[in-house]
N, C-alpha and C. Protein backbone atom coordinates (compact mmCIF):
# COMPACT_ATOMS: atom_id res chain seq x y z
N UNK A 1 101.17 57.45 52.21
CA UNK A 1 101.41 57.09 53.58
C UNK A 1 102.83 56.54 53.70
N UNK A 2 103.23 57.09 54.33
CA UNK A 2 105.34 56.44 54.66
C UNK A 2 105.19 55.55 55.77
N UNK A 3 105.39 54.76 55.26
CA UNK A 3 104.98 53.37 56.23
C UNK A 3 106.16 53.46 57.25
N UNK A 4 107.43 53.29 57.16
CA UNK A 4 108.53 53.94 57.71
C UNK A 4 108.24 54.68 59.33
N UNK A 5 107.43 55.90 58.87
CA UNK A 5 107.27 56.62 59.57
C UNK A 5 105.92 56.30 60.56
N UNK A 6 105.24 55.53 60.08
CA UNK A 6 103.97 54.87 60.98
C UNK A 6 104.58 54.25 61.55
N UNK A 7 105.05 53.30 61.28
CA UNK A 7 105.48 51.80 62.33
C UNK A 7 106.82 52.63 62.81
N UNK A 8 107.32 53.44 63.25
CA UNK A 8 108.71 54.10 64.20
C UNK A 8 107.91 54.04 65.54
N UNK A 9 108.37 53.51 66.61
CA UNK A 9 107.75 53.63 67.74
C UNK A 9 107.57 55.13 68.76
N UNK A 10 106.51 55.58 69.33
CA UNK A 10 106.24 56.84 69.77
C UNK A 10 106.24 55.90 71.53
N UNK A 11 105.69 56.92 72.16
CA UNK A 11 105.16 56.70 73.68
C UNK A 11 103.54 56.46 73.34
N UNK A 12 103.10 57.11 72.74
CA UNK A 12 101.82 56.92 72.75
C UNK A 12 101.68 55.18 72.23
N UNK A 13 101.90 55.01 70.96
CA UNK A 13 101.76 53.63 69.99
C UNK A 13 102.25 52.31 71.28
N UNK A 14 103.71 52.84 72.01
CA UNK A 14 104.21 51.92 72.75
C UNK A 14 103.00 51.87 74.05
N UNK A 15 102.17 52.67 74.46
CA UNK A 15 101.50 52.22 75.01
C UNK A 15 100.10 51.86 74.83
N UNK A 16 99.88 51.77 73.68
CA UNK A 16 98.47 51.40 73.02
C UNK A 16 98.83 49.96 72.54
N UNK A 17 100.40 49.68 72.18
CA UNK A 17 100.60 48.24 72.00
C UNK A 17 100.47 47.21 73.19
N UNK A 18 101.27 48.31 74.23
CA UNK A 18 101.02 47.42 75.82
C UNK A 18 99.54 46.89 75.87
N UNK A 19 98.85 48.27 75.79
CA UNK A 19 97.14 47.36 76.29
C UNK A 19 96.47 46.61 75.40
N UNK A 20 96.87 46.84 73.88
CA UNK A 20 96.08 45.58 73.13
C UNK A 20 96.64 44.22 73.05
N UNK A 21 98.33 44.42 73.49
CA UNK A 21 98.74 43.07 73.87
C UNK A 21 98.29 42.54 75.09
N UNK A 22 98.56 43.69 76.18
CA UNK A 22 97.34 43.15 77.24
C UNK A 22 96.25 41.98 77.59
N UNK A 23 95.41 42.76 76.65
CA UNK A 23 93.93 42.18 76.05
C UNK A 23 93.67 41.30 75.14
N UNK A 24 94.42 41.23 74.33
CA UNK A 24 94.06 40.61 73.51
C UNK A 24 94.61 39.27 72.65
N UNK A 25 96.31 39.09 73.85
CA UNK A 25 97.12 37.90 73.36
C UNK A 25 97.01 37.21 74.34
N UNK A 26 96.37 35.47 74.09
CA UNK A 26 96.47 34.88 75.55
C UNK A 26 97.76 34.28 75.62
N UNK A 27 97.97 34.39 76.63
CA UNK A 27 99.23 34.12 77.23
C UNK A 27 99.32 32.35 78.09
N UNK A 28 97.85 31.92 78.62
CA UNK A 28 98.27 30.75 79.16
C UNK A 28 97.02 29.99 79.33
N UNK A 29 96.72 29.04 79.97
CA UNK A 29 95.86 28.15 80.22
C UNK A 29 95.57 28.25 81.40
N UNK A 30 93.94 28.88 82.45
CA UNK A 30 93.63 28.33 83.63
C UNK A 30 92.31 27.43 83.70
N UNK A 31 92.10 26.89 85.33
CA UNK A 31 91.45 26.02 84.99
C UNK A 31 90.03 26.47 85.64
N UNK A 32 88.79 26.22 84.71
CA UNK A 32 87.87 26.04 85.07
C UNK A 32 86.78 26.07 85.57
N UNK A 33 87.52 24.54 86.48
CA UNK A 33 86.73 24.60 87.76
C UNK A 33 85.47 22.72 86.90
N UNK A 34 85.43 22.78 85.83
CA UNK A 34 84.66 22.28 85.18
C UNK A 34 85.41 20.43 84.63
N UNK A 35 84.53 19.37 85.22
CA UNK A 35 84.90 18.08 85.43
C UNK A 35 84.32 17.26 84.69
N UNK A 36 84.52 16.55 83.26
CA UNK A 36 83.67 16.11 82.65
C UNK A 36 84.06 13.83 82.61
N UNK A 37 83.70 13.60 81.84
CA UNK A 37 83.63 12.05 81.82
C UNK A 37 84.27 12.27 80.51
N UNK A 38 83.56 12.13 79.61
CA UNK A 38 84.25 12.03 78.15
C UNK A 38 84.74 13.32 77.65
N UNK A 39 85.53 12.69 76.75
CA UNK A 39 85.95 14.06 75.50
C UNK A 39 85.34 14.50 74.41
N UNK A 40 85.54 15.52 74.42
CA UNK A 40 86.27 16.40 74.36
C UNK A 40 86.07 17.18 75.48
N UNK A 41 86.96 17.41 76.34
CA UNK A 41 86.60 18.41 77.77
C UNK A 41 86.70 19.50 77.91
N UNK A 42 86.23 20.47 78.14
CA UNK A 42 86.54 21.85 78.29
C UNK A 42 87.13 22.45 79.46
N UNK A 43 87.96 21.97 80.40
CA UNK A 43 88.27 21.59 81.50
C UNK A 43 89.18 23.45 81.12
N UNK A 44 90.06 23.24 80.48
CA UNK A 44 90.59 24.71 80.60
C UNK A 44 90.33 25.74 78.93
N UNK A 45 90.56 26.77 79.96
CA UNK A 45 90.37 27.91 79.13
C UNK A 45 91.26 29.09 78.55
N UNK A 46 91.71 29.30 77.56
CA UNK A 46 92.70 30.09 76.89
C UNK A 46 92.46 31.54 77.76
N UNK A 47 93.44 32.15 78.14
CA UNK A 47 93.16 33.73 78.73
C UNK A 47 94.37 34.62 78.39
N UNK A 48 93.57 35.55 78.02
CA UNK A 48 94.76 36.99 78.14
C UNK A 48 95.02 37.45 79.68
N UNK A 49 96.42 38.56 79.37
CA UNK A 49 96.70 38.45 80.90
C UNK A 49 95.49 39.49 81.65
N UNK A 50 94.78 40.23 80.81
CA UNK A 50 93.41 41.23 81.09
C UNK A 50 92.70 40.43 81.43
N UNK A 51 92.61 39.71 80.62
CA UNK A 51 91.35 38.92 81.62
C UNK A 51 91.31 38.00 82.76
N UNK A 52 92.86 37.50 82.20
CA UNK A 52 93.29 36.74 83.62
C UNK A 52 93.21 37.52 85.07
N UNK A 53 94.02 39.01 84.92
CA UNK A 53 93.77 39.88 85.93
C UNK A 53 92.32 40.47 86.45
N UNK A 54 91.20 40.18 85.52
CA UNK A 54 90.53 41.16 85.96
C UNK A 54 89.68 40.21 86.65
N UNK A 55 89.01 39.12 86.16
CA UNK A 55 87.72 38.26 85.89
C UNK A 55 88.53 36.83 86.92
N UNK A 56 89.52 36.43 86.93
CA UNK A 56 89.85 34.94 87.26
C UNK A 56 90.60 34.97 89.00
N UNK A 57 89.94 34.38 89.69
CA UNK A 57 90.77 34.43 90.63
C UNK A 57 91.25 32.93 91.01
N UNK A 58 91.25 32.24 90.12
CA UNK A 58 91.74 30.87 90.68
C UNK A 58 93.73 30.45 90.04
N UNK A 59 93.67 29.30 89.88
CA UNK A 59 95.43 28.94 89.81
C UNK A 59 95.22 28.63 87.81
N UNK A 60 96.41 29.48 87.70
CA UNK A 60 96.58 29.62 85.97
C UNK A 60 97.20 27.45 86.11
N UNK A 61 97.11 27.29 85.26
CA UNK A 61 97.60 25.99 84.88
C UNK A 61 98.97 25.85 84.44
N UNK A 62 99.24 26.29 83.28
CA UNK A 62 100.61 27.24 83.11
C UNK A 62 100.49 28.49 82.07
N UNK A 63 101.40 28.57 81.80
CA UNK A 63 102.08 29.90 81.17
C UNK A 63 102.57 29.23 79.65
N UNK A 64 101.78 28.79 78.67
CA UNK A 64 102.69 27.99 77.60
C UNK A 64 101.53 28.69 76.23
N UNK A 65 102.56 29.46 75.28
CA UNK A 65 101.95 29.86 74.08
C UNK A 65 102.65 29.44 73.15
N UNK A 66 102.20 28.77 72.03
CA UNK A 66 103.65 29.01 71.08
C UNK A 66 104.08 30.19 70.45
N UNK A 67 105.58 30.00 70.49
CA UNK A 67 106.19 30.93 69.87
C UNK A 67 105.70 31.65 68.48
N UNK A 68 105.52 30.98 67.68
CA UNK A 68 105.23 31.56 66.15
C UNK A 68 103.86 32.76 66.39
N UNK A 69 102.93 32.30 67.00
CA UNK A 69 101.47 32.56 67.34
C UNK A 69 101.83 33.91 68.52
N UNK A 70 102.37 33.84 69.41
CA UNK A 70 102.78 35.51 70.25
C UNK A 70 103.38 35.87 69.29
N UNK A 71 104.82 35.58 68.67
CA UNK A 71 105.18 37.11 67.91
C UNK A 71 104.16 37.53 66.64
N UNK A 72 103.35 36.74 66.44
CA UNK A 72 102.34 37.09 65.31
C UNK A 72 100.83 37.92 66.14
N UNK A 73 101.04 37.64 67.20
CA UNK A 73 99.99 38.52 68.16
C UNK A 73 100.63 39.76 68.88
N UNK A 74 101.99 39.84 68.91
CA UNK A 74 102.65 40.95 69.04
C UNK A 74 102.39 41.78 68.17
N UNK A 75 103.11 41.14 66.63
CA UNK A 75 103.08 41.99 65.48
C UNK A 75 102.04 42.56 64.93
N UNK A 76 100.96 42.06 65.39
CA UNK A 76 99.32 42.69 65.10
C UNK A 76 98.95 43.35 65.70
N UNK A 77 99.10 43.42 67.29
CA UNK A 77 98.99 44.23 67.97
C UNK A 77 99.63 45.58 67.82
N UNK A 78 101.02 45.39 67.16
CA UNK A 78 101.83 46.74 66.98
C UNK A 78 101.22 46.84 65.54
N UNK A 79 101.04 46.87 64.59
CA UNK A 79 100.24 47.41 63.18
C UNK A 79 98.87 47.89 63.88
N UNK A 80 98.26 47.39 64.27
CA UNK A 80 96.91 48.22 64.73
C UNK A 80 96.98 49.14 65.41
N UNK A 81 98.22 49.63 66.45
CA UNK A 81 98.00 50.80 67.73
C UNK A 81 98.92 51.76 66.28
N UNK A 82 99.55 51.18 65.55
CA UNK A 82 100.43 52.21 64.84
C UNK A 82 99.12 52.91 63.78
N UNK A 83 98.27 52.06 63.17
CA UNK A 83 97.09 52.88 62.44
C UNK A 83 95.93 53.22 63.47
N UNK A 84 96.14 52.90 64.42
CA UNK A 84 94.86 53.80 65.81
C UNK A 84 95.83 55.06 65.45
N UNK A 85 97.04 55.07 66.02
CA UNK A 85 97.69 56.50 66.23
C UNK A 85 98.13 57.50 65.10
N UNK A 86 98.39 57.08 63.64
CA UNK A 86 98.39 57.72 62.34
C UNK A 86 97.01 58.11 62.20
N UNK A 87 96.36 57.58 62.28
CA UNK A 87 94.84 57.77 61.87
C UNK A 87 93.86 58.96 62.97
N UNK A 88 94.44 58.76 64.48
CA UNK A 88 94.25 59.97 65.50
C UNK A 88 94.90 61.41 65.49
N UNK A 89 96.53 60.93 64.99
CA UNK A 89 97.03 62.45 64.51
C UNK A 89 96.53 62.77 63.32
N UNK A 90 96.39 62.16 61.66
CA UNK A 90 95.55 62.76 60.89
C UNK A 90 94.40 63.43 61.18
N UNK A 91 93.37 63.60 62.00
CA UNK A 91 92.39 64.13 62.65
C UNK A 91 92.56 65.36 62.94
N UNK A 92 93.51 65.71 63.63
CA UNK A 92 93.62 66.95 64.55
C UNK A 92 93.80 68.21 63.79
């Protein structure tokens, strides 16, 4: 396997990275809705922007991921659409 040649970006891979980054990196904190007394509170909830878009219609809280943790949810995201798509053209 020429690794080289897997991880080179296509149209296809670049858009199979879009939707599993999509889905599957949260991007921010919204809230709720949920009011407790003591802690530990569950007051907010981690969301991807998929789910933020699809499922949430209330106010995101903010927009704060750390850095180290997205480009490591980037970089996973791009190794997996690159062996979805090596592994779909081997097939054919």
């Amino acid at each position: 396997m020429d690794w080289k040649k897997m991880l080179r970006p296509s149209l296809p891979k670049i858009l199979l990275f879009a939707a599993l980054s999509a889905a599957l990196i949260p991007i921010g904190q919204y809230d709720t809705g949920i009011r407790c007394i003591k802690a530990p509170c569950p007051a907010g909830a981690d969301a991807s922007l998929l789910s933020y878009l699809l499922f949430f219609r209330g106010s995101l809280v903010y927009f704060n991921y750390p850095v180290p943790n997205l480009v490591a949810g980037l970089a996973f995201s791009w190794i997996i659409s690159a062996f979805i798509i090596h592994y779909l053209s081997g097939r054919k």
